[in-house]
Protein backbone atom coordinates (compact mmCIF):
# COMPACT_ATOMS: atom_id res chain seq x y z
CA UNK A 1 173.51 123.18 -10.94
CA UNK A 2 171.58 124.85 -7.87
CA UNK A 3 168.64 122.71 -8.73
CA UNK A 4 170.54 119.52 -9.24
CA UNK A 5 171.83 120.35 -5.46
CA UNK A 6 168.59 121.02 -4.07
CA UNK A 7 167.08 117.80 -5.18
CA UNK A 8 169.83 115.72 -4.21
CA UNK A 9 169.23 117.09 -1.07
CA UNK A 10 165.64 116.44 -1.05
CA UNK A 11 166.53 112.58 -2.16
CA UNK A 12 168.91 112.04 0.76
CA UNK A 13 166.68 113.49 3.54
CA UNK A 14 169.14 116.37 4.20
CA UNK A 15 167.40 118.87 6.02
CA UNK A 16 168.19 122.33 4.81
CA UNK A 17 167.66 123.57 8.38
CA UNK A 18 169.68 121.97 9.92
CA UNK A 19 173.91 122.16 10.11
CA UNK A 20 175.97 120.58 7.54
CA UNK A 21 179.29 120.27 6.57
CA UNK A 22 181.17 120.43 3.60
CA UNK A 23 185.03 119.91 2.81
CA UNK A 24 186.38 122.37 0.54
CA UNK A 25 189.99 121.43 -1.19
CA UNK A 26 189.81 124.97 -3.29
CA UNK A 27 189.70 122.83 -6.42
CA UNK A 28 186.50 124.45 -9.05
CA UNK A 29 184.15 121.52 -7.66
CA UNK A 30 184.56 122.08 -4.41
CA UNK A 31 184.29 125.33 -4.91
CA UNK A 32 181.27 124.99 -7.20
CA UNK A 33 179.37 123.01 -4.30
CA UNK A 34 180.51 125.77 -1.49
CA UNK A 35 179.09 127.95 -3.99
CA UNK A 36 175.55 126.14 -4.04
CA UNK A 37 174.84 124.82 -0.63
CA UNK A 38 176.26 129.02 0.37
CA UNK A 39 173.01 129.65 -1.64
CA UNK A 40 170.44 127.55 -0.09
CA UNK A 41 171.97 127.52 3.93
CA UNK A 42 171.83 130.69 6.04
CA UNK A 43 175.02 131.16 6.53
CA UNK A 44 175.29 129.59 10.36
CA UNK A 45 174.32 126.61 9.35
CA UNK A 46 177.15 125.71 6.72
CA UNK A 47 180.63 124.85 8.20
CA UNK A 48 183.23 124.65 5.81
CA UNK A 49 186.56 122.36 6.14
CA UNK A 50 189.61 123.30 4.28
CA UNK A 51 191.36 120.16 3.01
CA UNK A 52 194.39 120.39 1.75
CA UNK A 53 195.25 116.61 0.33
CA UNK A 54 198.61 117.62 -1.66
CA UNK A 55 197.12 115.04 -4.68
CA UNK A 56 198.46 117.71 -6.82
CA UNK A 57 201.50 119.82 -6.98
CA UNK A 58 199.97 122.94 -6.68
């Protein structure tokens, strides 16, 4: 999955040193990207929004 990340990345032009942000609902995607782009951004660089939609009665 880290490599599938990475290159879609690298196809979009997203520069890996530079800030990006990333919504996070807390759902296992979102969490599985977090988990990726935590990987390959120093830790500055990612922001993180938590989005709480209430799609689901959780």
């Amino acid at each position: 999955m880290l490599e599938k990340v990475d290159s879609f990345l690298a196809e979009h032009h997203i520069d890996r040193h530079e800030r990006i942000g990333v919504a996070f609902s807390g759902g296992s995607d979102s969490l599985a990207l977090l988990l990726a782009l935590a990987q390959l951004y120093e830790p500055h660089l990612l922001h993180v929004m938590y989005v709480q939609h209430h799609l689901r009665p959780d």
